[in-house]
C-alpha atoms as a PDB file:
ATOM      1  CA  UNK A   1      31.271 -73.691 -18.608  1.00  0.00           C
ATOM      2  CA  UNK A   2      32.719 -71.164 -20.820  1.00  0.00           C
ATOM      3  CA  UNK A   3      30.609 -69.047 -22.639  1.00  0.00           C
ATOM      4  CA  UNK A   4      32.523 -67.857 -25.085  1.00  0.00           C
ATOM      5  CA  UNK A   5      33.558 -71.561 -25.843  1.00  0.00           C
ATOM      6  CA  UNK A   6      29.684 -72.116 -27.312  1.00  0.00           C
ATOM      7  CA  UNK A   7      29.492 -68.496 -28.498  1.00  0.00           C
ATOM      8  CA  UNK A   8      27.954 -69.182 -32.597  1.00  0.00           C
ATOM      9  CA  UNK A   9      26.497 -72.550 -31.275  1.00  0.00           C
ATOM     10  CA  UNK A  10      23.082 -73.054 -32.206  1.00  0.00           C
ATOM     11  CA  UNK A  11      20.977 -76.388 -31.410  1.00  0.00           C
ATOM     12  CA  UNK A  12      20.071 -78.143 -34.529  1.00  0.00           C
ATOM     13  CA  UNK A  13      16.750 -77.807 -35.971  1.00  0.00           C
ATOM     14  CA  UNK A  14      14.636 -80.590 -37.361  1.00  0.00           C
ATOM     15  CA  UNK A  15      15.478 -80.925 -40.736  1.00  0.00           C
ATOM     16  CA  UNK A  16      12.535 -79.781 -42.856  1.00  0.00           C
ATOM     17  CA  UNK A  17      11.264 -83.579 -44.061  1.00  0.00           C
ATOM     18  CA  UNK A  18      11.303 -84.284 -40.594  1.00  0.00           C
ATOM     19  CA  UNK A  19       9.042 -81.304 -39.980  1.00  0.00           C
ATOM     20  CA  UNK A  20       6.971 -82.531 -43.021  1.00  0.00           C
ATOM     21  CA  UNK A  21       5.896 -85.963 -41.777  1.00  0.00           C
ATOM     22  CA  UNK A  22       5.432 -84.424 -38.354  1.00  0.00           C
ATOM     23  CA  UNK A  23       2.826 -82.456 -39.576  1.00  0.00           C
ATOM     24  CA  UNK A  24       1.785 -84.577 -42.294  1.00  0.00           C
ATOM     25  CA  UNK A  25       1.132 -87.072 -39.255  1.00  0.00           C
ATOM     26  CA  UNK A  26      -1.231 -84.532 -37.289  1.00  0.00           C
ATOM     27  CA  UNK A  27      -2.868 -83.976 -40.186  1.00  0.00           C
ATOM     28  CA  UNK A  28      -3.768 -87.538 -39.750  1.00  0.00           C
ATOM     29  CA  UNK A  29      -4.569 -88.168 -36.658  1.00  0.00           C
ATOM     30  CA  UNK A  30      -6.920 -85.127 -36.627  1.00  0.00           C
ATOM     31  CA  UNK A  31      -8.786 -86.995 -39.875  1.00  0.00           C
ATOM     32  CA  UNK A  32      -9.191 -90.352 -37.778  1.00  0.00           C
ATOM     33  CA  UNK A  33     -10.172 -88.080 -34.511  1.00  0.00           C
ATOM     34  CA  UNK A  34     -13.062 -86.545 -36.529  1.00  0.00           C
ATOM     35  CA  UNK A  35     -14.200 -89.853 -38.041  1.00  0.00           C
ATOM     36  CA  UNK A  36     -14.405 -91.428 -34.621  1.00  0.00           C
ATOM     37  CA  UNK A  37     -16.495 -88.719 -33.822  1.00  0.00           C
ATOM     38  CA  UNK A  38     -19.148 -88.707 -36.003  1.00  0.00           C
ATOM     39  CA  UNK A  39     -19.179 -92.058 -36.058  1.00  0.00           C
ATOM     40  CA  UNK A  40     -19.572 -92.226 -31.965  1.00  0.00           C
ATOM     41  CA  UNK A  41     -22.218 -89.577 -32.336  1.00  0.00           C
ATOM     42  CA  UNK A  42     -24.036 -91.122 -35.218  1.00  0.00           C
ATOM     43  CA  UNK A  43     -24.230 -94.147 -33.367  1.00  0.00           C
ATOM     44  CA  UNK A  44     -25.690 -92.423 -29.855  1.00  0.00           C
ATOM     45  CA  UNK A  45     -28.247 -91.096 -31.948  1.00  0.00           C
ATOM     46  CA  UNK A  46     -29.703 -94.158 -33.642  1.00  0.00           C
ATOM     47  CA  UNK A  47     -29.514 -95.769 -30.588  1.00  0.00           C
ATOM     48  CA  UNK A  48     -29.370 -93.861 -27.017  1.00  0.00           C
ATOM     49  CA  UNK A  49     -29.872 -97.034 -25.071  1.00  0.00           C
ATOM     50  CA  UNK A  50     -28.016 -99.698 -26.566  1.00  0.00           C
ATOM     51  CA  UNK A  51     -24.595 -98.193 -26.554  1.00  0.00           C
ATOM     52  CA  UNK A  52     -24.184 -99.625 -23.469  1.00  0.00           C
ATOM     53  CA  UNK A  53     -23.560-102.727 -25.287  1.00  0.00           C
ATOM     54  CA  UNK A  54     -21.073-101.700 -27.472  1.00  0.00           C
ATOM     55  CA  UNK A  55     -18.522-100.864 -24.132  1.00  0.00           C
ATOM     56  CA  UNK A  56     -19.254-104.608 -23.699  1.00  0.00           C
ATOM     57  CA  UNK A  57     -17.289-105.934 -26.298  1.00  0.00           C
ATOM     58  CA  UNK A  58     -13.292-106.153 -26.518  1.00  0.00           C
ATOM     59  CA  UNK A  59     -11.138-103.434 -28.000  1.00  0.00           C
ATOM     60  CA  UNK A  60     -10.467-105.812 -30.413  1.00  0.00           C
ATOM     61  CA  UNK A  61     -14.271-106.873 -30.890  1.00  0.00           C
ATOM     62  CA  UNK A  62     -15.124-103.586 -31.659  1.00  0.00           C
ATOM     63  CA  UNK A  63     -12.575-102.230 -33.557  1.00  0.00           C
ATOM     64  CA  UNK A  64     -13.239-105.056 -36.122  1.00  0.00           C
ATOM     65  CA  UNK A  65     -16.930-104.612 -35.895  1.00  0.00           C
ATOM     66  CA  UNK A  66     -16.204-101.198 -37.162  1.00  0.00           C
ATOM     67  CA  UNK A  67     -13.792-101.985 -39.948  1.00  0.00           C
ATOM     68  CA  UNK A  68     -15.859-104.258 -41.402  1.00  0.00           C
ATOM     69  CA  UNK A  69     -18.861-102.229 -41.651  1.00  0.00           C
ATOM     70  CA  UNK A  70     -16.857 -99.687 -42.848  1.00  0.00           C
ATOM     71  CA  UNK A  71     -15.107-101.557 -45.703  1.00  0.00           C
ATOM     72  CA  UNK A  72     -18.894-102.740 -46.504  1.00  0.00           C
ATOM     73  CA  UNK A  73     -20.435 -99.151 -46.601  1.00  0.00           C
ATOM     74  CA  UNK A  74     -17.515 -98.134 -48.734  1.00  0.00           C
ATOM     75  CA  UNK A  75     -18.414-101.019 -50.794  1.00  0.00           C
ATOM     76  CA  UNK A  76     -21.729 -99.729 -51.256  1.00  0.00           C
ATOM     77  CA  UNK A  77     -20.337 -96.056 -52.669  1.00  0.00           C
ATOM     78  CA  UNK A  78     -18.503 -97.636 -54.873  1.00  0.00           C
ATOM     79  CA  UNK A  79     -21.783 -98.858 -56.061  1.00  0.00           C
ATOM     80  CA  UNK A  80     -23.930 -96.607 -55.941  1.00  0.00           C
ATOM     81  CA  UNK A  81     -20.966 -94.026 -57.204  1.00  0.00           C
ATOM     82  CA  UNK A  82     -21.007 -91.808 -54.365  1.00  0.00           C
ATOM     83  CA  UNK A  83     -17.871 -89.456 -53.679  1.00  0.00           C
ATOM     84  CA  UNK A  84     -17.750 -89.655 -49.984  1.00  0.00           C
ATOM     85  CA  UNK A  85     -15.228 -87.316 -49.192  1.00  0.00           C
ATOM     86  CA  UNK A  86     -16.654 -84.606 -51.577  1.00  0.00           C
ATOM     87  CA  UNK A  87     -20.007 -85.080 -49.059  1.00  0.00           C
ATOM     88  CA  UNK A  88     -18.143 -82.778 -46.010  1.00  0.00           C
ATOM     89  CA  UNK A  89     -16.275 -80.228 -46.151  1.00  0.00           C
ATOM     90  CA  UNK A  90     -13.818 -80.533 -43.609  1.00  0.00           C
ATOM     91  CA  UNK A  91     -12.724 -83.808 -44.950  1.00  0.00           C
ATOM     92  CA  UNK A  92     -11.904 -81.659 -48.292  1.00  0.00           C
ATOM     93  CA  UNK A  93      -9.917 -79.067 -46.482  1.00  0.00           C
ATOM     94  CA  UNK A  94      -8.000 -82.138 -44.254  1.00  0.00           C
ATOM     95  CA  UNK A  95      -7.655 -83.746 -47.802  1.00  0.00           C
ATOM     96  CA  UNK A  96      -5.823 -80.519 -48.933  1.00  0.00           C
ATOM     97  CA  UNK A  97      -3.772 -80.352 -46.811  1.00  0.00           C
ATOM     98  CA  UNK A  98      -2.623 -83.391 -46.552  1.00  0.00           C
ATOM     99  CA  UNK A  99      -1.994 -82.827 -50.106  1.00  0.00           C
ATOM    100  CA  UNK A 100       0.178 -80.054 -50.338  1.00  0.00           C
ATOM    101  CA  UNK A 101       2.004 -81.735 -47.296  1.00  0.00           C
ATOM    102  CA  UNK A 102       3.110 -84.651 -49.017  1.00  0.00           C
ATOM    103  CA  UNK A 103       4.880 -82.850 -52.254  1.00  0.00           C
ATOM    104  CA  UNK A 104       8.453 -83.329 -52.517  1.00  0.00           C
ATOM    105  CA  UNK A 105      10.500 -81.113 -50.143  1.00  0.00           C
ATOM    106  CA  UNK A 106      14.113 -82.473 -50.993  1.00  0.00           C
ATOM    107  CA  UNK A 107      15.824 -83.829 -54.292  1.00  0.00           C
ATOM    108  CA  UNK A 108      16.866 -87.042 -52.466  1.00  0.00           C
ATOM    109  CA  UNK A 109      13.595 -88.537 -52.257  1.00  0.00           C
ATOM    110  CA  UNK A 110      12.050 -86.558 -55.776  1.00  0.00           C
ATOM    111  CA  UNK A 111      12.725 -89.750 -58.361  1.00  0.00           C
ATOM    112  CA  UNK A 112      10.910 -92.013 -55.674  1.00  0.00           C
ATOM    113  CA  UNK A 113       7.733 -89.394 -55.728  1.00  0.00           C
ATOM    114  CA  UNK A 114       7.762 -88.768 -58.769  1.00  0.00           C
ATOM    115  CA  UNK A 115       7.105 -92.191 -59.283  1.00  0.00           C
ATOM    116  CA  UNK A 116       4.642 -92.955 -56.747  1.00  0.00           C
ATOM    117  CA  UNK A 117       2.463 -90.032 -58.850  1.00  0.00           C
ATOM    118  CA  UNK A 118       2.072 -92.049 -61.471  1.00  0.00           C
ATOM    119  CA  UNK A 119       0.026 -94.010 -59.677  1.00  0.00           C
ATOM    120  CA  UNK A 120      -1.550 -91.635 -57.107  1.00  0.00           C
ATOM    121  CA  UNK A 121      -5.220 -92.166 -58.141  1.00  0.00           C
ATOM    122  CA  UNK A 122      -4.635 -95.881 -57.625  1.00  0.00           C
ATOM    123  CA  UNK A 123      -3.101 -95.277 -54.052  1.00  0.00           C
ATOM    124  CA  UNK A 124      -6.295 -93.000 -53.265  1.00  0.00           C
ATOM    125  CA  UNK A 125      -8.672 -95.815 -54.346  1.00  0.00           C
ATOM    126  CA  UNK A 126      -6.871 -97.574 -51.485  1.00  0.00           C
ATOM    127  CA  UNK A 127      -6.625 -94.871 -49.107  1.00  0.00           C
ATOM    128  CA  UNK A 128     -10.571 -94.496 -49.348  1.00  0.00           C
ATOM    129  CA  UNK A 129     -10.813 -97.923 -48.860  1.00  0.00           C
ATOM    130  CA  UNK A 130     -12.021 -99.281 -51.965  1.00  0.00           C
ATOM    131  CA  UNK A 131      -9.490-101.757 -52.799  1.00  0.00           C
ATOM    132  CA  UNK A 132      -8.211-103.665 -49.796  1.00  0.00           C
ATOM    133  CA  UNK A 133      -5.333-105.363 -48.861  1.00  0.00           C
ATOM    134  CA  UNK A 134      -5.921-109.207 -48.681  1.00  0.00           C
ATOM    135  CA  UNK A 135      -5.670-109.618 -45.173  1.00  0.00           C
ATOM    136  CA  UNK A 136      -7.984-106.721 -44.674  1.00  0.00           C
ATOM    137  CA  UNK A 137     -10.478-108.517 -47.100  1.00  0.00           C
ATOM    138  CA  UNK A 138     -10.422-111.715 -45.511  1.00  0.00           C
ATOM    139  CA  UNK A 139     -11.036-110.988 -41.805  1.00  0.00           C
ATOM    140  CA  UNK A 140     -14.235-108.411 -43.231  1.00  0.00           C
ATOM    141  CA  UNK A 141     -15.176-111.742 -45.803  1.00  0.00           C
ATOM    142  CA  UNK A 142     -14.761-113.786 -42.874  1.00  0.00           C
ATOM    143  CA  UNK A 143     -12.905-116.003 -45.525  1.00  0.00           C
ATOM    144  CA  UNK A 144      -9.682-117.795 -45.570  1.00  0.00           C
ATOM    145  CA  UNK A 145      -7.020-117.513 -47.798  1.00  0.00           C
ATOM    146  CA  UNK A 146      -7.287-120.988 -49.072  1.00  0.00           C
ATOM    147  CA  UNK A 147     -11.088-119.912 -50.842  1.00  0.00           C
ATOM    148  CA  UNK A 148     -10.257-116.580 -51.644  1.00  0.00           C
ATOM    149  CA  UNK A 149      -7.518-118.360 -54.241  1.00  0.00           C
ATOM    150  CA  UNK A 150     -10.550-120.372 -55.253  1.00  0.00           C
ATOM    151  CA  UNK A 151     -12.653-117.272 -55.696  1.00  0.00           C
ATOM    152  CA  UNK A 152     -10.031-115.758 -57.533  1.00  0.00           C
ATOM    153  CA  UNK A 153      -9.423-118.746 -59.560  1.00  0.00           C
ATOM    154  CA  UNK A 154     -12.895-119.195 -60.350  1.00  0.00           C
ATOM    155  CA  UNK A 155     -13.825-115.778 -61.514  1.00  0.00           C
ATOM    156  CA  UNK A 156     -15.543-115.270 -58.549  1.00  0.00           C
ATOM    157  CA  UNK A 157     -13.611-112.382 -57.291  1.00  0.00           C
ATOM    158  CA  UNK A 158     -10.651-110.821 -58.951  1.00  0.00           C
ATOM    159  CA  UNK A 159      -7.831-108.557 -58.009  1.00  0.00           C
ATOM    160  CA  UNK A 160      -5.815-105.687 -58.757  1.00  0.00           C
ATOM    161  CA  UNK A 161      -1.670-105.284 -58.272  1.00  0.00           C
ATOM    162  CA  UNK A 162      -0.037-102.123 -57.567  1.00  0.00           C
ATOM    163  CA  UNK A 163       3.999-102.026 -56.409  1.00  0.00           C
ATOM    164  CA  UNK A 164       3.680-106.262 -56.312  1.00  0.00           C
ATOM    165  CA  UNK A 165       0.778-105.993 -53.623  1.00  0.00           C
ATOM    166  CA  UNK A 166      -2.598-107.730 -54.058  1.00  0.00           C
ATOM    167  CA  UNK A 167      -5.777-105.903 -53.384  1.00  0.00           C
ATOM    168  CA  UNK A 168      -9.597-106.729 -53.759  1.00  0.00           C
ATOM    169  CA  UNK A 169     -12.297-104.518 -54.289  1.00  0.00           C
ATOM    170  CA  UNK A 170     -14.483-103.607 -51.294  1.00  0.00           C
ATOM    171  CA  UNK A 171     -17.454-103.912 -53.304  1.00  0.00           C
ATOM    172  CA  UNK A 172     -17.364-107.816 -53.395  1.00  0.00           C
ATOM    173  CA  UNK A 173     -18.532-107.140 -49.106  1.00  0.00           C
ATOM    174  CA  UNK A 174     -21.455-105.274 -50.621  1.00  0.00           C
ATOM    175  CA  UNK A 175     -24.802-107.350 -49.982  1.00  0.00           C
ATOM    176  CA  UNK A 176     -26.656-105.282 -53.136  1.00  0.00           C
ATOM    177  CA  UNK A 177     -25.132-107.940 -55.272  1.00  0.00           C
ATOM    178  CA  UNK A 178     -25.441-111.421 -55.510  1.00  0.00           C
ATOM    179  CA  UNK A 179     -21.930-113.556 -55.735  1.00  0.00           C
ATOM    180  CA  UNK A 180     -22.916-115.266 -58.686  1.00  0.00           C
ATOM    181  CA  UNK A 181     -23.785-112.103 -60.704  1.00  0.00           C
ATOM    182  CA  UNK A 182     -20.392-111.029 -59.630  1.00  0.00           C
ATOM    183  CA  UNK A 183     -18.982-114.661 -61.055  1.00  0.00           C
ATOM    184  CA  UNK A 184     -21.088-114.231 -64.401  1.00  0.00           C
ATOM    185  CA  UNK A 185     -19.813-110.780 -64.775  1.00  0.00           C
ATOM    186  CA  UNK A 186     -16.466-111.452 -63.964  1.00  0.00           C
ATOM    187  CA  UNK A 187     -15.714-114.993 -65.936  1.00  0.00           C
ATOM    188  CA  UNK A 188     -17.617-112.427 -69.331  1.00  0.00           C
ATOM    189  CA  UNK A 189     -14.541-110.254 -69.110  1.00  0.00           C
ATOM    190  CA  UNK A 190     -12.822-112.863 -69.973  1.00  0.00           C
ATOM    191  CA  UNK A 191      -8.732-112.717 -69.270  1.00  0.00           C
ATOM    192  CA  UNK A 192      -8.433-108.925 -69.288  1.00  0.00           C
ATOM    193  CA  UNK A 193      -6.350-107.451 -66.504  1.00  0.00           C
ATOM    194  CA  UNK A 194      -7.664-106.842 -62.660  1.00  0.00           C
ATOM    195  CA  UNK A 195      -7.006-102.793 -63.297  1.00  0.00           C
ATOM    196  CA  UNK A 196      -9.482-103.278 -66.733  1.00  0.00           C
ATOM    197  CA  UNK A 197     -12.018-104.814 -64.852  1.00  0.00           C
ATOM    198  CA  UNK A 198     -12.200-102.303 -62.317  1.00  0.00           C
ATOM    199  CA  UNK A 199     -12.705 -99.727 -64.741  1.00  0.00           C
ATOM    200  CA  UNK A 200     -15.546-101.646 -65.938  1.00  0.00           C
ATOM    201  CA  UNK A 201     -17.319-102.425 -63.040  1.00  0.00           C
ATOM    202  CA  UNK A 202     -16.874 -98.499 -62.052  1.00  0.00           C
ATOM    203  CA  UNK A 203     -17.277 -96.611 -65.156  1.00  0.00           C
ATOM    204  CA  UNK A 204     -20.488 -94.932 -66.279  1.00  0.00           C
ATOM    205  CA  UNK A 205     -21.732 -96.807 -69.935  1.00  0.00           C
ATOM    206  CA  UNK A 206     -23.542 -95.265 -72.859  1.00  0.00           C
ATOM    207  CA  UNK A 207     -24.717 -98.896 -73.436  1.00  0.00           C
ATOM    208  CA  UNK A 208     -26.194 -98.786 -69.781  1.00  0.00           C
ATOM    209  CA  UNK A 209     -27.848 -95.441 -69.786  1.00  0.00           C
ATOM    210  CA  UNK A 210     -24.780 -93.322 -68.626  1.00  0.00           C
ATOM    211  CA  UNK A 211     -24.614 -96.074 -65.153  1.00  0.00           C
ATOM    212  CA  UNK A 212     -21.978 -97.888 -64.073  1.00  0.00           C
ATOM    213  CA  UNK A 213     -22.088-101.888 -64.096  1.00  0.00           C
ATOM    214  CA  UNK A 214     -22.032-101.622 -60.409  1.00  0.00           C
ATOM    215  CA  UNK A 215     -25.760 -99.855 -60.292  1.00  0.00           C
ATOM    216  CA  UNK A 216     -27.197-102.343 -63.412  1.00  0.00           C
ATOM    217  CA  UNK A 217     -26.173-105.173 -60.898  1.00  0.00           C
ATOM    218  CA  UNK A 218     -27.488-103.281 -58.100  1.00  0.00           C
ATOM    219  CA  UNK A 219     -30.650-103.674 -59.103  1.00  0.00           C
ATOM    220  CA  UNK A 220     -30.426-107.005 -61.085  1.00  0.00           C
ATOM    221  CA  UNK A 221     -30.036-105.786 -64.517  1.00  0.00           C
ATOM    222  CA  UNK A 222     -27.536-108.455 -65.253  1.00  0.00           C
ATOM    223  CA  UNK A 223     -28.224-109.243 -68.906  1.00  0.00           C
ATOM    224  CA  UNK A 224     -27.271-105.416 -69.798  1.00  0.00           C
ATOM    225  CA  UNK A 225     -24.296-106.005 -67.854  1.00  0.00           C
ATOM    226  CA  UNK A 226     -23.015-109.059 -69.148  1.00  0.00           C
ATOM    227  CA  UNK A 227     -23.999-108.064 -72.904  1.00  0.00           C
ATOM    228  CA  UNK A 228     -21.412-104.898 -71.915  1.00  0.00           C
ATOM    229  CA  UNK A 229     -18.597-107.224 -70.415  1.00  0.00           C
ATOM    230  CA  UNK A 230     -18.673-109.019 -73.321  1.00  0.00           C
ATOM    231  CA  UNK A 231     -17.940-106.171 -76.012  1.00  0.00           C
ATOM    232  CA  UNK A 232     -15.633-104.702 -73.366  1.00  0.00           C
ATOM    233  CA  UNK A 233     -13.867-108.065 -73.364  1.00  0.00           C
ATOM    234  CA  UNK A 234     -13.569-108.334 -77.497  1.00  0.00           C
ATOM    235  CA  UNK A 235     -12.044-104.113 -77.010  1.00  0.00           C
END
């Protein structure tokens, strides 16, 4: 080989978006790593002995065990209004910086971010695993598709679009409140959009005592609530 033949040659670098989403992809997989932690230690602690019978099940046993408690104790936050990933710190700093990861690096992709922003609270509300995708609802309903149309026909349940996709709220899985509450609630509102009803059900009231819908129905104040649907309804 001559060496003055590849004298100037350098090997190519990643380009920096590569570089971006290989980080932005640790960043990640450390998040899930420390989530499968605590939860493996939390669950060693409440019970020492009966682990054993978790390493019974199928992969796939457990891992949907797990996702559907978790989609139901998210449920539950959404209730009760609790900020989950305010509650450690290290999920804040991962949070970050998986942040300041994902801003635009390059022109060619800046229209296409710039217009995922606009909807970047929405996206988190998914991310966290408060709205789900429908498939992801109806294996933790342990519904089919043909009466989740019926629920959403009804006014049992109701959904939210965002970028054409479907998504339901995790806090129909909660057991604090009854279905039918739900339906009452829900049919009140009358035909306003799935995105307007969320903000109901989630948003702190004067008319309720600065609490969300969610909490009244929580603890079976459901006259307050529907009284409130209503006048949000005639808005």
């Amino acid at each position: 080989m001559n060496p003055i033949a590849n004298k100037g040659v350098s090997t190519p670098r990643p380009s920096r978006q590569k570089r971006d989403t290989r980080s932005l992809e640790e960043t990640r997989l450390a998040q899930i790593d420390h989530a499968i932690h605590c939860a493996v230690v939390a669950a060693l602690l409440v019970d020492p002995i009966g682990w054993n019978a978790l390493l019974e099940l199928s992969d796939e046993q457990l891992g949907r065990m797990f996702k559907n408690r978790l989609w139901e104790v998210i449920g539950v936050s959404t209730i009760l209004n609790v900020d989950l990933p305010s509650m450690h710190d290290e999920d804040e700093n991962l949070r970050k910086r998986v942040r300041r990861q994902s801003k635009p690096r390059t022109s060619e992709n800046e229209d296409a971010l710039q217009s995922a922003s606009a909807n970047s609270e929405r996206y988190d509300l998914v991310h966290q695993g408060k709205l789900l995708r429908m498939e992801d609802y109806l294996g933790a309903a342990d519904v089919t598709e043909k009466k989740l149309s019926k629920s959403l026909a009804s006014g049992k349940v109701f959904s939210v679009e965002l970028e054409g996709e479907a998504y339901i709220p995790a806090f129909f899985l909660s057991p604090m409140i009854h279905h039918n509450d739900f339906a009452k609630v829900v049919r009140s509102l009358d035909d306003t959009s799935g995105w307007d009803r969320w903000e109901f059900f989630t948003t702190p009231a004067e008319t309720l005592g600065g609490s969300t819908p969610l909490q009244f129905l929580a603890i079976k104040k459901v006259k307050p609530v529907l009284k409130a649907a209503e006048e949000f309804a005639k808005r």
